[in-house]
N, C-alpha and C. Protein backbone atom coordinates (compact mmCIF):
# COMPACT_ATOMS: atom_id res chain seq x y z
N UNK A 1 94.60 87.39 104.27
CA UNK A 1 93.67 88.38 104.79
C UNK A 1 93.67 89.59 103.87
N UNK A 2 92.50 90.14 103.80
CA UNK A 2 92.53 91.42 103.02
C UNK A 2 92.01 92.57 103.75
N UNK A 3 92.72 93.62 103.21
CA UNK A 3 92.53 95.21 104.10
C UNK A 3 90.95 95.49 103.68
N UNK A 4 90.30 96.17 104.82
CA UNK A 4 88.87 96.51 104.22
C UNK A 4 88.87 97.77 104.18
N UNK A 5 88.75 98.06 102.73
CA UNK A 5 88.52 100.21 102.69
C UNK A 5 89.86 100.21 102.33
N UNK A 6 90.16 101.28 101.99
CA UNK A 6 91.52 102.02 101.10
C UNK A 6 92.67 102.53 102.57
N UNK A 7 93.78 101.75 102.30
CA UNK A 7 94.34 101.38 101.12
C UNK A 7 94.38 99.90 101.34
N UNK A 8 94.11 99.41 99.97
CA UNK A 8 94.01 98.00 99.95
C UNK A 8 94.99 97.11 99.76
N UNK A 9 95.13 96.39 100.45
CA UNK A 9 96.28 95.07 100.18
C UNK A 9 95.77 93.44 100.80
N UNK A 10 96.58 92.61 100.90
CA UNK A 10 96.59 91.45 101.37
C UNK A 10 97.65 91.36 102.03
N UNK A 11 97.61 90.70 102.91
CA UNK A 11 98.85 89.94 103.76
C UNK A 11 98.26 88.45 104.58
N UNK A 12 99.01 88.20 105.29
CA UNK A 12 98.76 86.62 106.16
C UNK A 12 99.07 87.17 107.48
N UNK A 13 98.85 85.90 108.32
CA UNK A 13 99.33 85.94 109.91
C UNK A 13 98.67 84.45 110.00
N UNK A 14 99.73 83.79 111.04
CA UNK A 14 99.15 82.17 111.43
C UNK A 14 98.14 82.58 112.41
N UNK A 15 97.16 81.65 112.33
CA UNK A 15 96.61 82.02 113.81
C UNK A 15 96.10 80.54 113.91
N UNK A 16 96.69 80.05 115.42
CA UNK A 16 96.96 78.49 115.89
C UNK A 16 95.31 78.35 116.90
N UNK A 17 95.09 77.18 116.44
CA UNK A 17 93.76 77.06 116.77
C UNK A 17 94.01 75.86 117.86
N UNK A 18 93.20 75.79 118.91
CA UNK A 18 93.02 74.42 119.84
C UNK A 18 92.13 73.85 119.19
N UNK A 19 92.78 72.64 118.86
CA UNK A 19 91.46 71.72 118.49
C UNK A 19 90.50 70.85 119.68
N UNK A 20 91.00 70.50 120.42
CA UNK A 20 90.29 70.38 121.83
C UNK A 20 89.41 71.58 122.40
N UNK A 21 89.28 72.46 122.26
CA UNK A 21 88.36 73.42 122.77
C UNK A 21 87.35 73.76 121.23
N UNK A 22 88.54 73.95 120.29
CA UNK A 22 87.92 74.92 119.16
C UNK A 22 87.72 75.94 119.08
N UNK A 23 88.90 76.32 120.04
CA UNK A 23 88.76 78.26 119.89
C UNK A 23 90.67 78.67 119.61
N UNK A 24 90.29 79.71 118.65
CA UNK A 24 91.24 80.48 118.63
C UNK A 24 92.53 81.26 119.65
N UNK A 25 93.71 80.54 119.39
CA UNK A 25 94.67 81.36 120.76
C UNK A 25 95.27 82.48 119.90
N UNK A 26 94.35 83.46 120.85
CA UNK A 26 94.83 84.72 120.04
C UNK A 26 95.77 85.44 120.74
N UNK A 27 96.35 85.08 121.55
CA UNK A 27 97.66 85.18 122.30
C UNK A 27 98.76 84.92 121.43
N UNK A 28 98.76 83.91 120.50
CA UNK A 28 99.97 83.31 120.42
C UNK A 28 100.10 83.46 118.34
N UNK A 29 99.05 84.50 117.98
CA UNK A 29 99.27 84.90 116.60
C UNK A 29 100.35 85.17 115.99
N UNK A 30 100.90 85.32 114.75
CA UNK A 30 101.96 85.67 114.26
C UNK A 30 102.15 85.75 113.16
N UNK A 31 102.95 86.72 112.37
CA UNK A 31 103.66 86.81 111.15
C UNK A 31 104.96 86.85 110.92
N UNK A 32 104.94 86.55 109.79
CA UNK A 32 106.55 86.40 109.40
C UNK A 32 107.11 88.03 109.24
N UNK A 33 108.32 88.29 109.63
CA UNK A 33 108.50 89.27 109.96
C UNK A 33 108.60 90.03 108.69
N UNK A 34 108.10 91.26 108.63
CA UNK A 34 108.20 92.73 107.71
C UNK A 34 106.37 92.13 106.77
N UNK A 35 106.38 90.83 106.82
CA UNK A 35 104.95 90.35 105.66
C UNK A 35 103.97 92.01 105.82
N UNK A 36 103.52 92.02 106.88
CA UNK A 36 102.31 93.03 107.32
C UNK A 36 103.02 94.69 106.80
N UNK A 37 104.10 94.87 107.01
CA UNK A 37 104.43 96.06 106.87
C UNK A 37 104.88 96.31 105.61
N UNK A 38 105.16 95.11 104.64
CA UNK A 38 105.54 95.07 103.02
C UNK A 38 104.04 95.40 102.69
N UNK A 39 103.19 95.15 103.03
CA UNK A 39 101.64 94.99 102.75
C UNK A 39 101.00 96.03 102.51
N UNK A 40 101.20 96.95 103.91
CA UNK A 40 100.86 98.05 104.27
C UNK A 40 101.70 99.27 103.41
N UNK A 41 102.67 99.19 103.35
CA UNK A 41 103.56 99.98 102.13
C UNK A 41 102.57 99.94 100.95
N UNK A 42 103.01 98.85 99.86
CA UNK A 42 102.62 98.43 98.87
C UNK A 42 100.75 98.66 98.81
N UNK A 43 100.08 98.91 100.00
CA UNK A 43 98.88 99.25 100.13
C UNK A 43 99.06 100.56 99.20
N UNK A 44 99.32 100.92 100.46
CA UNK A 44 99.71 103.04 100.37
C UNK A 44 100.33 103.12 99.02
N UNK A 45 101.10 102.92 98.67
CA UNK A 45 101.58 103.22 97.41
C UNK A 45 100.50 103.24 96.14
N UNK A 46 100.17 101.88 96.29
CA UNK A 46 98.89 101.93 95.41
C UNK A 46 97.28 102.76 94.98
N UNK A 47 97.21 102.97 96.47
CA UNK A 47 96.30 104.13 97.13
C UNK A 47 96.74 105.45 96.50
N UNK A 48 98.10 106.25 96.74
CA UNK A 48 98.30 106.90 96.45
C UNK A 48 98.83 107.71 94.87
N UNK A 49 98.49 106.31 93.93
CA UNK A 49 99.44 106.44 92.73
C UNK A 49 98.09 105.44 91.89
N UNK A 50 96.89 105.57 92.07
CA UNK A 50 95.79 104.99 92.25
C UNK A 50 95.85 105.18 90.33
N UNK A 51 95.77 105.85 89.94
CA UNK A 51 95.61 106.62 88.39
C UNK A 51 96.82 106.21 87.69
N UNK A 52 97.82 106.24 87.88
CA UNK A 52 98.77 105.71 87.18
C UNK A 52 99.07 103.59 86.86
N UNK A 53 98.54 103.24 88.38
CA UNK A 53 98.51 101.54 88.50
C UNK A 53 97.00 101.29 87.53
N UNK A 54 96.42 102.28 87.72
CA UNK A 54 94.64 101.88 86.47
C UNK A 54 95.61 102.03 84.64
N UNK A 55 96.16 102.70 84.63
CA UNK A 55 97.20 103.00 83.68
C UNK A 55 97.78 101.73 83.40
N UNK A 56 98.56 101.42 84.45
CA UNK A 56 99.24 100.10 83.75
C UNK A 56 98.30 98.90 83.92
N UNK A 57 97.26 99.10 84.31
CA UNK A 57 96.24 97.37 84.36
C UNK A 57 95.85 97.67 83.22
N UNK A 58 95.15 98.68 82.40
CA UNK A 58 94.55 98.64 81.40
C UNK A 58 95.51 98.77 80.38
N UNK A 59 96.58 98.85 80.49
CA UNK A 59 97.86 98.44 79.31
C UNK A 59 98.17 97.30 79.31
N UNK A 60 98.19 96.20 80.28
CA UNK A 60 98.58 94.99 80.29
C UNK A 60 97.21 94.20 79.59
N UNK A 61 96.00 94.47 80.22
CA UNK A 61 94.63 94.39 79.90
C UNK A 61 94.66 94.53 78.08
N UNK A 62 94.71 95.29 77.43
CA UNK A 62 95.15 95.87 76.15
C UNK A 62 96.39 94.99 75.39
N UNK A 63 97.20 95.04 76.19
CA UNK A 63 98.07 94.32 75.15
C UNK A 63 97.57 92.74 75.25
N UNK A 64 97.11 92.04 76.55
CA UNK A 64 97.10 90.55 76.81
C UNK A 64 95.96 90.20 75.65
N UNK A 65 94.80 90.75 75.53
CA UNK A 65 93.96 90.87 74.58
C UNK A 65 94.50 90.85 72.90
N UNK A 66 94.97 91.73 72.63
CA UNK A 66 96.36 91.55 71.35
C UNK A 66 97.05 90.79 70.75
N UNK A 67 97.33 89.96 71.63
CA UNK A 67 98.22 88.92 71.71
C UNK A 67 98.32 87.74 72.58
N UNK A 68 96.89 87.33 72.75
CA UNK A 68 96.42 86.04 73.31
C UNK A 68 97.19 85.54 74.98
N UNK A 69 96.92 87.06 75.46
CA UNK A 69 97.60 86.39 77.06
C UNK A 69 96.76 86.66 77.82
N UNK A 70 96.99 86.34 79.02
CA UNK A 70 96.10 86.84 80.24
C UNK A 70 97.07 86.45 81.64
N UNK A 71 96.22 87.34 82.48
CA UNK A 71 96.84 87.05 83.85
C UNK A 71 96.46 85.89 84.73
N UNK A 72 96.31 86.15 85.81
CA UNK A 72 96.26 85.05 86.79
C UNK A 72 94.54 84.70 86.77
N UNK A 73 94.17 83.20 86.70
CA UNK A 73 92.58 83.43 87.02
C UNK A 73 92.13 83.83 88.46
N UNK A 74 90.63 83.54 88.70
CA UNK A 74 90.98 83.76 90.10
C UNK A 74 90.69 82.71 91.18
N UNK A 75 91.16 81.81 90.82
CA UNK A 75 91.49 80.61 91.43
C UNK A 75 92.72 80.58 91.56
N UNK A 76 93.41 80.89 90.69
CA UNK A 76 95.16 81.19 91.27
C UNK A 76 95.25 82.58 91.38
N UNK A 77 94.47 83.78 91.26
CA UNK A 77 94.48 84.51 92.30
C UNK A 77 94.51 84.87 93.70
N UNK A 78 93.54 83.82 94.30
CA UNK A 78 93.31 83.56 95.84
C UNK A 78 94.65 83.03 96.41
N UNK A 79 95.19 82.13 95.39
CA UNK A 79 96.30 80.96 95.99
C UNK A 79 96.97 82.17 96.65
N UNK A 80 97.39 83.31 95.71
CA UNK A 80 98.50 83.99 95.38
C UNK A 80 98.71 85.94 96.18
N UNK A 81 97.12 85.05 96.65
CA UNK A 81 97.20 87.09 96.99
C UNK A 81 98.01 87.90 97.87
N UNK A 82 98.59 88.81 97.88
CA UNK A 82 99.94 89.23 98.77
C UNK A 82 100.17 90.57 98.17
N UNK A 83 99.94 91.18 99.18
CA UNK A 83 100.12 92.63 99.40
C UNK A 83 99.35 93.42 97.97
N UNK A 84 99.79 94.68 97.71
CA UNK A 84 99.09 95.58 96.52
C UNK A 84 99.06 94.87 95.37
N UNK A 85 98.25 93.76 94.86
CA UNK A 85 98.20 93.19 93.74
C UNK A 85 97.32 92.93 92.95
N UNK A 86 97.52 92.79 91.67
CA UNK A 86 96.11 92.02 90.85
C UNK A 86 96.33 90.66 89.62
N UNK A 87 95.37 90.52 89.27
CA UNK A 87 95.54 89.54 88.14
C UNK A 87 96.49 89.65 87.00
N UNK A 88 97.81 91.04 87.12
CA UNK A 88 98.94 91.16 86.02
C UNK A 88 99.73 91.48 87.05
N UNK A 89 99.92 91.48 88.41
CA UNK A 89 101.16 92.02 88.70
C UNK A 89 100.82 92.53 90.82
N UNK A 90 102.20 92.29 91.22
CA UNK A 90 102.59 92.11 92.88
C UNK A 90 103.08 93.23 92.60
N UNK A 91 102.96 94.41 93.90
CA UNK A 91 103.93 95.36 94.37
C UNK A 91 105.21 94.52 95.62
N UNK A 92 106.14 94.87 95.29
CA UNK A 92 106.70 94.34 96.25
C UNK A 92 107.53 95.31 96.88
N UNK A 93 108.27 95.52 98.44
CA UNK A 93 109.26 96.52 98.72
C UNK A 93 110.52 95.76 98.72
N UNK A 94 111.42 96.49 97.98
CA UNK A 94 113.09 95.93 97.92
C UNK A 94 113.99 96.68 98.94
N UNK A 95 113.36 97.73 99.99
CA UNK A 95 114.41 99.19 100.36
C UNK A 95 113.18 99.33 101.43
N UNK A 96 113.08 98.62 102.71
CA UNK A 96 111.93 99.17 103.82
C UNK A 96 112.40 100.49 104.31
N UNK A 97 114.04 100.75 104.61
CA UNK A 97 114.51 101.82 105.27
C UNK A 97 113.94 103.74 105.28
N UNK A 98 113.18 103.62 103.29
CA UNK A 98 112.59 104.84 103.36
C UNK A 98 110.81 104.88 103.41
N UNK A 99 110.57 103.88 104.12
CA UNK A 99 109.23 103.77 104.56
C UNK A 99 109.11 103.85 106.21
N UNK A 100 110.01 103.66 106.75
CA UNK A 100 110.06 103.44 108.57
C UNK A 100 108.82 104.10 109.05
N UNK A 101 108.78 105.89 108.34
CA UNK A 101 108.23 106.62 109.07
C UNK A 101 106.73 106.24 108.92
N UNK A 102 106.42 106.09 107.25
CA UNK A 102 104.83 106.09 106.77
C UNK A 102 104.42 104.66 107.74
N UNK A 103 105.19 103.36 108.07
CA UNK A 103 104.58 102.90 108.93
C UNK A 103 104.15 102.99 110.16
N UNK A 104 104.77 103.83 110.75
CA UNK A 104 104.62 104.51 112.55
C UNK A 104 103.50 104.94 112.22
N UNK A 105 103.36 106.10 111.16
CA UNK A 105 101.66 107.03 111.17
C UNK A 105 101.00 105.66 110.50
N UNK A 106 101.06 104.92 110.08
CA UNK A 106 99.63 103.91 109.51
C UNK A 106 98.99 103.40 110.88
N UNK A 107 100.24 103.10 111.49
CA UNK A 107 99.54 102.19 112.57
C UNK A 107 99.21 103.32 114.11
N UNK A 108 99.21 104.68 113.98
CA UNK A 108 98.96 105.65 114.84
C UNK A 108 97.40 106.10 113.89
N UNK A 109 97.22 105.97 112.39
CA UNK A 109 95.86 106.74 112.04
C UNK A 109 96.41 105.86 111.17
N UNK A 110 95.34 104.69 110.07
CA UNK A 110 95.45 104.16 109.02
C UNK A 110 94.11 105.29 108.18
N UNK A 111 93.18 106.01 108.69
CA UNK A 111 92.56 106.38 107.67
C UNK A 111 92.62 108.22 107.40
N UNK A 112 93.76 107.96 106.94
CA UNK A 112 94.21 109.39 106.37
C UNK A 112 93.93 109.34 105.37
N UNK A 113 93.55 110.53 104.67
CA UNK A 113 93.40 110.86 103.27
C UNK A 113 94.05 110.48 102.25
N UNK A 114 93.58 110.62 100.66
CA UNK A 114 94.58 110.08 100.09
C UNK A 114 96.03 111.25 99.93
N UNK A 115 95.14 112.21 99.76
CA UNK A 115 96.32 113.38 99.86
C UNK A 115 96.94 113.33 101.23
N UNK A 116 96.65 113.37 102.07
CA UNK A 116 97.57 113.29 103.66
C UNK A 116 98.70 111.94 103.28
N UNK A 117 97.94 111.05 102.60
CA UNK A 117 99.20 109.48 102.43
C UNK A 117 100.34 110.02 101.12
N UNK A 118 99.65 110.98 100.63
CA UNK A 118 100.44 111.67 99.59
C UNK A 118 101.84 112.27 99.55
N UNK A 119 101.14 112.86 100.77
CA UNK A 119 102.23 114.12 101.19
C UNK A 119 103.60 113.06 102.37
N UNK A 120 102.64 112.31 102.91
CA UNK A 120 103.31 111.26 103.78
C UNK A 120 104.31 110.32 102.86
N UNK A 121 104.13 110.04 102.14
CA UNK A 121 104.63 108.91 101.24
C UNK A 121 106.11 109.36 100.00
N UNK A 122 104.99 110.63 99.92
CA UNK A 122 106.73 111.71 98.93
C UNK A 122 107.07 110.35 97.96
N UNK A 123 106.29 110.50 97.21
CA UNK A 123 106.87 109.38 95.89
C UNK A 123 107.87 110.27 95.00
N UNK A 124 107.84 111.34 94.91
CA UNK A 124 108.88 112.04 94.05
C UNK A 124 110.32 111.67 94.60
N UNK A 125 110.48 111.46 96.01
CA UNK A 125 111.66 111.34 96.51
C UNK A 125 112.26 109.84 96.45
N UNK A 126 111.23 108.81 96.05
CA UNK A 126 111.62 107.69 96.59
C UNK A 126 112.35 106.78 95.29
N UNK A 127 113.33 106.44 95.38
CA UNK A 127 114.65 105.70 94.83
C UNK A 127 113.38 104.37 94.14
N UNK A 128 113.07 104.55 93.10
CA UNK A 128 112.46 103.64 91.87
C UNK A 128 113.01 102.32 92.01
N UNK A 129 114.01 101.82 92.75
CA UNK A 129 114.49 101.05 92.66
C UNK A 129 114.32 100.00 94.30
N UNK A 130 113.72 101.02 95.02
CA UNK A 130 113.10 100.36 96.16
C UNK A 130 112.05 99.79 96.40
N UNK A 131 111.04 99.78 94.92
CA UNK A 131 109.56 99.51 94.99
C UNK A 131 109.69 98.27 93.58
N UNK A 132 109.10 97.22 93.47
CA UNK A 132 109.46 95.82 92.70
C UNK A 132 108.43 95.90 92.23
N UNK A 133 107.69 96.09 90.56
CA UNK A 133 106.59 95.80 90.18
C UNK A 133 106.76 94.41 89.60
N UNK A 134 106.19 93.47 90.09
CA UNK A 134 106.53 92.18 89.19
C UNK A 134 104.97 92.16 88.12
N UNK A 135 105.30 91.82 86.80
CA UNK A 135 104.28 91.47 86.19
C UNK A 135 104.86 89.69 85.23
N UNK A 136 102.99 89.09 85.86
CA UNK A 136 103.64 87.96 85.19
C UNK A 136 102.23 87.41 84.36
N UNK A 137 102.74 87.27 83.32
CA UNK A 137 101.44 87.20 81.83
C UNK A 137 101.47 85.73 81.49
N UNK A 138 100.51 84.87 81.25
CA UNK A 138 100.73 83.43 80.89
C UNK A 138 99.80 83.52 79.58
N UNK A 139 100.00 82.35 78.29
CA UNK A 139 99.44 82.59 77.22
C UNK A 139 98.33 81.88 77.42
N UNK A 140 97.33 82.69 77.08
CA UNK A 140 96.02 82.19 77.16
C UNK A 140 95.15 80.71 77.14
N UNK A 141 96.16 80.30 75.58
CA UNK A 141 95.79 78.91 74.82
C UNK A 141 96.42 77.82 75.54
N UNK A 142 96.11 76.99 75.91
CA UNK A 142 96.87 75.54 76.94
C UNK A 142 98.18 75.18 75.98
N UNK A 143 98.04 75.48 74.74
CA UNK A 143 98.96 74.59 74.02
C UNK A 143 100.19 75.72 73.65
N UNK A 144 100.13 76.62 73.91
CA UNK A 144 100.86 78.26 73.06
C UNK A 144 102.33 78.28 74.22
N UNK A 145 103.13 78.73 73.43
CA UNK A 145 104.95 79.20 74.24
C UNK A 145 104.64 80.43 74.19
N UNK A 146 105.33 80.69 75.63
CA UNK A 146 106.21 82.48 75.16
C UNK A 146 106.80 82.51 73.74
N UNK A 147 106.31 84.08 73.32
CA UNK A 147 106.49 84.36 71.85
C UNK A 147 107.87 85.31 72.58
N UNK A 148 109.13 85.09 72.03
CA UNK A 148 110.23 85.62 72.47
C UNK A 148 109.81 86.89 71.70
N UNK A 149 109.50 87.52 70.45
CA UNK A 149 108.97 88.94 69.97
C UNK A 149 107.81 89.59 70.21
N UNK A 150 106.88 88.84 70.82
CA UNK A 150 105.38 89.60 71.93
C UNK A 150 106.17 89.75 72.97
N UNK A 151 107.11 88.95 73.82
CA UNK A 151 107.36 89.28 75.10
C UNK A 151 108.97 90.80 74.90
N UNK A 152 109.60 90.62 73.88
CA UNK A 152 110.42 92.16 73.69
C UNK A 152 109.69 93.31 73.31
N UNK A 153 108.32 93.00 72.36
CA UNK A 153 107.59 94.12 71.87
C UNK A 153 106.97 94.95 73.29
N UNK A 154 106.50 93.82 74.62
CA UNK A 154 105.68 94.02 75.64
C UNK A 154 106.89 94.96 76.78
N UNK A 155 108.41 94.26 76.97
CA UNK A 155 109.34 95.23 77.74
C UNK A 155 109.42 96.69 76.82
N UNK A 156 109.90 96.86 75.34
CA UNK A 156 109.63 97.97 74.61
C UNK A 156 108.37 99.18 74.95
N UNK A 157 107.24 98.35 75.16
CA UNK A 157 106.29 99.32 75.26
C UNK A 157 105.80 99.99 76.67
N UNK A 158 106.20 98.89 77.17
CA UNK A 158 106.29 99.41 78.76
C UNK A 158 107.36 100.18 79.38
N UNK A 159 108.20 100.36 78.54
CA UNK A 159 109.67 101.13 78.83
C UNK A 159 109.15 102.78 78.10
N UNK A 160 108.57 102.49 77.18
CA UNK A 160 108.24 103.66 76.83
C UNK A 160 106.82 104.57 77.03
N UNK A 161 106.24 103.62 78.25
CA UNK A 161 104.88 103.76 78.55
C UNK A 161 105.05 105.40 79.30
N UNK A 162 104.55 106.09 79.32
CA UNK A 162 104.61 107.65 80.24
C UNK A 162 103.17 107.20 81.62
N UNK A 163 103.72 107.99 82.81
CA UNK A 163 102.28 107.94 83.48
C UNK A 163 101.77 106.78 83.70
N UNK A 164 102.82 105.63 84.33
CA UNK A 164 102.57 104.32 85.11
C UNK A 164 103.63 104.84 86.18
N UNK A 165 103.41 103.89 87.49
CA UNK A 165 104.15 103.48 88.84
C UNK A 165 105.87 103.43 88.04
N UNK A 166 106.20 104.62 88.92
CA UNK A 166 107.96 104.05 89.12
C UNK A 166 108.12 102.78 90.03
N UNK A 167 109.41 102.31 89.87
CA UNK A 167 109.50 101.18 90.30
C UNK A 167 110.73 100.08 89.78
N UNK A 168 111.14 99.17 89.75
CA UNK A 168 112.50 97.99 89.22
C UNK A 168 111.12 97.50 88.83
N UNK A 169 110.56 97.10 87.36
CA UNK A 169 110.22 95.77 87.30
C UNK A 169 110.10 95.10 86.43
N UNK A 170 110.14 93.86 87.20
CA UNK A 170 110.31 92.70 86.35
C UNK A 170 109.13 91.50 85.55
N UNK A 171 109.66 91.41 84.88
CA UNK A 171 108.42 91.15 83.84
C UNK A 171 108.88 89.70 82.94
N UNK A 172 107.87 88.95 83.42
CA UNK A 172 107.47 87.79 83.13
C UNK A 172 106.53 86.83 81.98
N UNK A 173 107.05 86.09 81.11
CA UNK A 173 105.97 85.45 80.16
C UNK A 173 105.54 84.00 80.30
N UNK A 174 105.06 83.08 80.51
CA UNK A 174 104.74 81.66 80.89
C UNK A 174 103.77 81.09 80.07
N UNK A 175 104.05 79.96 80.17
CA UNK A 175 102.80 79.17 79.23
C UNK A 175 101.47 79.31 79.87
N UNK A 176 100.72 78.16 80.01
CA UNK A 176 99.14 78.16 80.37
C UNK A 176 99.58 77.97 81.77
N UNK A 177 100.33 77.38 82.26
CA UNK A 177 100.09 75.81 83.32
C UNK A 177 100.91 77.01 84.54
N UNK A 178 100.14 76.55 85.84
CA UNK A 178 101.07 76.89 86.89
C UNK A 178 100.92 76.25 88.14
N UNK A 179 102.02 76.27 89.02
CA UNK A 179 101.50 75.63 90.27
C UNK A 179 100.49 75.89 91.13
N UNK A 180 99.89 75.01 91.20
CA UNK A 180 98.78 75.21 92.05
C UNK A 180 98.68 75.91 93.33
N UNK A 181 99.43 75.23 93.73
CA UNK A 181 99.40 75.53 95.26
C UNK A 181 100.31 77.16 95.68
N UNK A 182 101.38 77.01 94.51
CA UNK A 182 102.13 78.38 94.90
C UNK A 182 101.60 79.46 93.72
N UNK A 183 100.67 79.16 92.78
CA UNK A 183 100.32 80.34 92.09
C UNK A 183 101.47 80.78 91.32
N UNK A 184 102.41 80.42 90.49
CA UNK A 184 103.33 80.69 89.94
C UNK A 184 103.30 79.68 88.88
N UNK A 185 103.73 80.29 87.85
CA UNK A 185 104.79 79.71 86.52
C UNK A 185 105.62 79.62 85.97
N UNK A 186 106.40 80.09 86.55
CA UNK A 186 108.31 79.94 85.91
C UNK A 186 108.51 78.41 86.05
N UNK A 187 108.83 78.45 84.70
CA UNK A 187 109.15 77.24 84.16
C UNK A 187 110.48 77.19 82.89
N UNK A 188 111.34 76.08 82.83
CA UNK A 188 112.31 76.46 81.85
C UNK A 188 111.81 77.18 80.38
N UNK A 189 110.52 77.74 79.77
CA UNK A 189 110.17 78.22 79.19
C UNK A 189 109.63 79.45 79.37
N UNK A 190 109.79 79.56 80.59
CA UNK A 190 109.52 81.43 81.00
C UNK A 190 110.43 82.22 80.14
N UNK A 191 109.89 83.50 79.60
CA UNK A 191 110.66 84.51 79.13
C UNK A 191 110.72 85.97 80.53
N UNK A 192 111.72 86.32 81.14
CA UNK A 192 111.88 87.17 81.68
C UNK A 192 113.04 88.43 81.90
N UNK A 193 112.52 89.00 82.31
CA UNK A 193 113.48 90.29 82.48
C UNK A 193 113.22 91.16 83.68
N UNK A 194 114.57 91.27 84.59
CA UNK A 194 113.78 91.86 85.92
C UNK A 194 114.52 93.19 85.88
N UNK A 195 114.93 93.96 85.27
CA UNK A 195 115.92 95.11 85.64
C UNK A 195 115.26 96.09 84.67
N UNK A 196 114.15 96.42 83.98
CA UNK A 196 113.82 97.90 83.89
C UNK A 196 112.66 98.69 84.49
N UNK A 197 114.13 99.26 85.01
CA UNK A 197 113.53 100.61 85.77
C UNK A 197 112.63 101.93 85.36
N UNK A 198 111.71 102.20 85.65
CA UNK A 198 111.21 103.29 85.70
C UNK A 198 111.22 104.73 86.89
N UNK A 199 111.67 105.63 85.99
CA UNK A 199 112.11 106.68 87.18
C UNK A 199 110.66 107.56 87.46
């Protein structure tokens, strides 16, 4: 499912259908627990840090171009969609404990300002290490490996990038090919690295 209007994300929920009638039991809906509220975070965050995440799409955008990569199409986009994300990269939350509050007000007023989610959200305060940027780049050409010196030149430049999302993240290189069904490519030829932080 996707959020309509800002702040934007994706999440899921089952919803169990009678097939004998053909109607929806909307009694008996459900999610897996925290899915909706990782969602709703990783919304807001994005919402609120809107200029800096255009920052890092058009750096990943820039370098994938450079050096013959690209992100997810969007056929394994759809597979894959989940919470604040795009075709280079998932927000994920590692630390719900300093969000408790911003979820009580989402679900009391979701359409606060971006400055009201601003002031709500206090990104200056929040531990870089509680918010997971995963980025995962596959090489363009069907036949091409992770280049072990495009994928150190790509942690290098992003370590020294100014004016992107704080955050732990981890960063990923893959061939062409990925699973279908789960939208992923780690494969014994992935190049990765999940531990630099940005403060």
């Amino acid at each position: 499912m996707e959020s309509i209007g800002e702040p934007h994300f994706y999440t899921y929920a089952i919803i169990p259908i009678d097939k004998k009638s053909e109607s929806i039991l909307t009694d008996a809906i459900w999610t897996q627990e925290g899915a909706v509220e990782d969602s709703i975070i990783t919304g807001l965050y994005g919402f609120v840090e809107k200029e800096k995440f255009l920052n890092l799409t058009n750096f990943l955008e820039s370098f994938s171009q450079e050096y013959g990569l690209t992100g997810l199409n969007k056929e394994a986009l759809k597979a894959g969609e989940r919470n604040f994300s795009n075709e280079y990269y998932i927000v994920g939350i590692r630390d719900n404990d300093p969000f408790q509050n911003v979820i009580e007000l989402y679900f009391e007023n979701p359409n606060r300002t971006r400055e009201e989610w601003r002031s709500i959200l206090n990104v200056d305060a929040i531990n870089p290490s509680a918010i997971r940027i995963a980025i995962e780049l596959y090489i363009a050409n069907q036949e091409g490996e992770p280049n072990q010196e495009v994928f150190e030149k790509l942690l290098r430049e992003i370590e020294d990038l100014d004016n992107i999302p704080k955050g732990l993240y981890a960063i990923s290189m893959h061939d062409n090919f990925i699973h279908r069904e789960k939208a992923i490519g780690h494969k014994e030829n992935t190049l990765s690295n999940d531990s630099l932080l940005k403060e």
